[in-house]
Protein backbone atom coordinates (compact mmCIF):
# COMPACT_ATOMS: atom_id res chain seq x y z
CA UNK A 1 -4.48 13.70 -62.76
CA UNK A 2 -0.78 12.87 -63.18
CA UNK A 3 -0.41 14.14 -59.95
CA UNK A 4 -2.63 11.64 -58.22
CA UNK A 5 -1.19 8.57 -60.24
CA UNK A 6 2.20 9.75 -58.69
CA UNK A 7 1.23 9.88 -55.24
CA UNK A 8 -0.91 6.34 -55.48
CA UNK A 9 2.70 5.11 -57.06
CA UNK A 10 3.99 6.61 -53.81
CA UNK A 11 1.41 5.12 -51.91
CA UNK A 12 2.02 1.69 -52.94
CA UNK A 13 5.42 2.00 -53.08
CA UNK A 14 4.85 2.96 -49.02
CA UNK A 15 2.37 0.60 -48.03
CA UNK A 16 5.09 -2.35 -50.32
CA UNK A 17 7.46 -1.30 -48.20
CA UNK A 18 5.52 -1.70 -44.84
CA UNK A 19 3.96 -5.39 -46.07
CA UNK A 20 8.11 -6.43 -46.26
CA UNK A 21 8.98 -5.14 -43.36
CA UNK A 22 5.92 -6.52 -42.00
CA UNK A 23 6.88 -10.01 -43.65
CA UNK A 24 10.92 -9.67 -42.18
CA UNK A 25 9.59 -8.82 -39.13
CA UNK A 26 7.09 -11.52 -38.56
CA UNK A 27 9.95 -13.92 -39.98
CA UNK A 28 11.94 -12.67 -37.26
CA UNK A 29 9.02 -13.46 -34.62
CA UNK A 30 8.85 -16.74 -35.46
CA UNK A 31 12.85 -17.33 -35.96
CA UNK A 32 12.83 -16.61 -32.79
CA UNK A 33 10.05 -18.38 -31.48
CA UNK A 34 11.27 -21.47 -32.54
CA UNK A 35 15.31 -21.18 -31.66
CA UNK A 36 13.65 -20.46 -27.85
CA UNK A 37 11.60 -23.69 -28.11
CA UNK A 38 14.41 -25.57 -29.33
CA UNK A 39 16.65 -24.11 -26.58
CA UNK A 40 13.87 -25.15 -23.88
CA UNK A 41 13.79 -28.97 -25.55
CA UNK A 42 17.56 -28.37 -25.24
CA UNK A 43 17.26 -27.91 -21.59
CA UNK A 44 14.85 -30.23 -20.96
CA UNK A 45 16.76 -32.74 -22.65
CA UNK A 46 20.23 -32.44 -21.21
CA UNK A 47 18.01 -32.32 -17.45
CA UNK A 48 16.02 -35.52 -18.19
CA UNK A 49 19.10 -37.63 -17.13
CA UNK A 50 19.10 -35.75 -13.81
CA UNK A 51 15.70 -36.03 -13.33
CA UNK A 52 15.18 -39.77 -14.07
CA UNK A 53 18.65 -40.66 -12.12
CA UNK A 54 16.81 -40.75 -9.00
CA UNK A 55 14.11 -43.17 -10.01
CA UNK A 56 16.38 -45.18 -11.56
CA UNK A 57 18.99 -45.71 -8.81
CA UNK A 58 15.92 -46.58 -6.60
CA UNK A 59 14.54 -48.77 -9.14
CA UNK A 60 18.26 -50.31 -8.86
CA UNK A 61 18.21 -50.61 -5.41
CA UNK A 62 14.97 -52.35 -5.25
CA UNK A 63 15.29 -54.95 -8.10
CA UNK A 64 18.88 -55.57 -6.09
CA UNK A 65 17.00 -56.12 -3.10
CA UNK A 66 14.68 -58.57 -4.69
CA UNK A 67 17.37 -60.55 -6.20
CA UNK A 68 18.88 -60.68 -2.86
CA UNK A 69 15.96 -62.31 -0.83
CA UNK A 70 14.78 -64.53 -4.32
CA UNK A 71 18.57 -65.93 -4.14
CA UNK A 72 17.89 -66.21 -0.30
CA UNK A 73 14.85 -67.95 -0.88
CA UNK A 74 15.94 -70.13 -3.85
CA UNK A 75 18.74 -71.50 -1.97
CA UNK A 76 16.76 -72.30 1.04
CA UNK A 77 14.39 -74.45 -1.20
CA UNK A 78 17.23 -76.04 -3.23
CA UNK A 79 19.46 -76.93 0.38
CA UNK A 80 15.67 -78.64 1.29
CA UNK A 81 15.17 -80.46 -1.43
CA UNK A 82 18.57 -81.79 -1.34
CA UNK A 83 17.98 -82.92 1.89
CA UNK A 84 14.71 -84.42 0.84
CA UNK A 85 16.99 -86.34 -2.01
CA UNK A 86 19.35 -87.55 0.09
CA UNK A 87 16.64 -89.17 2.55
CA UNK A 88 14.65 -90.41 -0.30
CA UNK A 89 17.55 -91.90 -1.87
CA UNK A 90 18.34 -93.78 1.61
CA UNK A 91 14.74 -95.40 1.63
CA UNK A 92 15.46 -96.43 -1.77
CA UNK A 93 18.07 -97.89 -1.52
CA UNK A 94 16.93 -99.60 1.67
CA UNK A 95 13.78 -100.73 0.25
CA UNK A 96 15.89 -102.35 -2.74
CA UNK A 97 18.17 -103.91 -0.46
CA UNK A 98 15.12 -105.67 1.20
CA UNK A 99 13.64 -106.22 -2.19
CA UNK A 100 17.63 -107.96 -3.06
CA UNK A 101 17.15 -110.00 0.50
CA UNK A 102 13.91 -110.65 0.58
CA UNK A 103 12.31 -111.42 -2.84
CA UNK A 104 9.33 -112.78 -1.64
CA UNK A 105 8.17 -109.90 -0.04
C-alpha cells in the first residue's frame, strides 16, 4: 500500500512538473506572440509616413493648384469691379454735376 502512495506522490510530483512547464511554456508562446505583433505595429508605424507621403504631396500639389487659379480668378473679378467703380463713380459724379447746374431737372 505504501508502495502505491509513493508512486501516486511520484506521479503528481511528474504530472506538477509537466502542468509548469506547460504554464512557462505557454507564457513563452504568448511572450512571443505579442513582442512579434508589437514589432509588426512597429513596422507599420515607422512605414505609414512613407506610405501617406505620396498622397499627401499630391494633395499639396492640388490644393496649390487651386489656390493658384482661385487667386487667378479673384483678381480678375476684383480688376472688373474696379473698373465697374471707376465708371460708376464718373456717372456720378456727372449726374451730380448736372444736378449742381441744373437744379430744376
Amino acid at each position: 500500500m505504501e508502495d502505491h502512495l509513493i508512486r501516486l506522490l511520484e506521479a503528481e510530483a511528474r504530472a506538477q512538473g509537466i502542468i509548469d512547464a506547460s504554464k512557462a511554456e505557454r507564457q513563452r508562446i504568448i511572450d512571443d506572440a505579442l513582442a512579434t505583433v508589437r514589432n509588426g505595429e512597429e513596422r507599420f508605424e515607422a512605414g505609414r509616413a512613407d506610405l501617406r507621403s505620396p498622397f499627401l504631396r499630391e494633395a499639396h500639389g492640388r490644393a496649390e493648384h487651386a489656390v493658384a487659379e482661385l487667386t487667378l480668378k479673384f483678381g480678375e473679378r476684383q480688376r472688373n469691379l474696379r473698373e465697374m467703380a471707376f465708371r460708376h463713380e464718373e456717372e456720378a459724379i456727372r449726374a451730380a454735376l448736372n444736378l449742381l447746374a441744373n437744379p430744376d431737372r
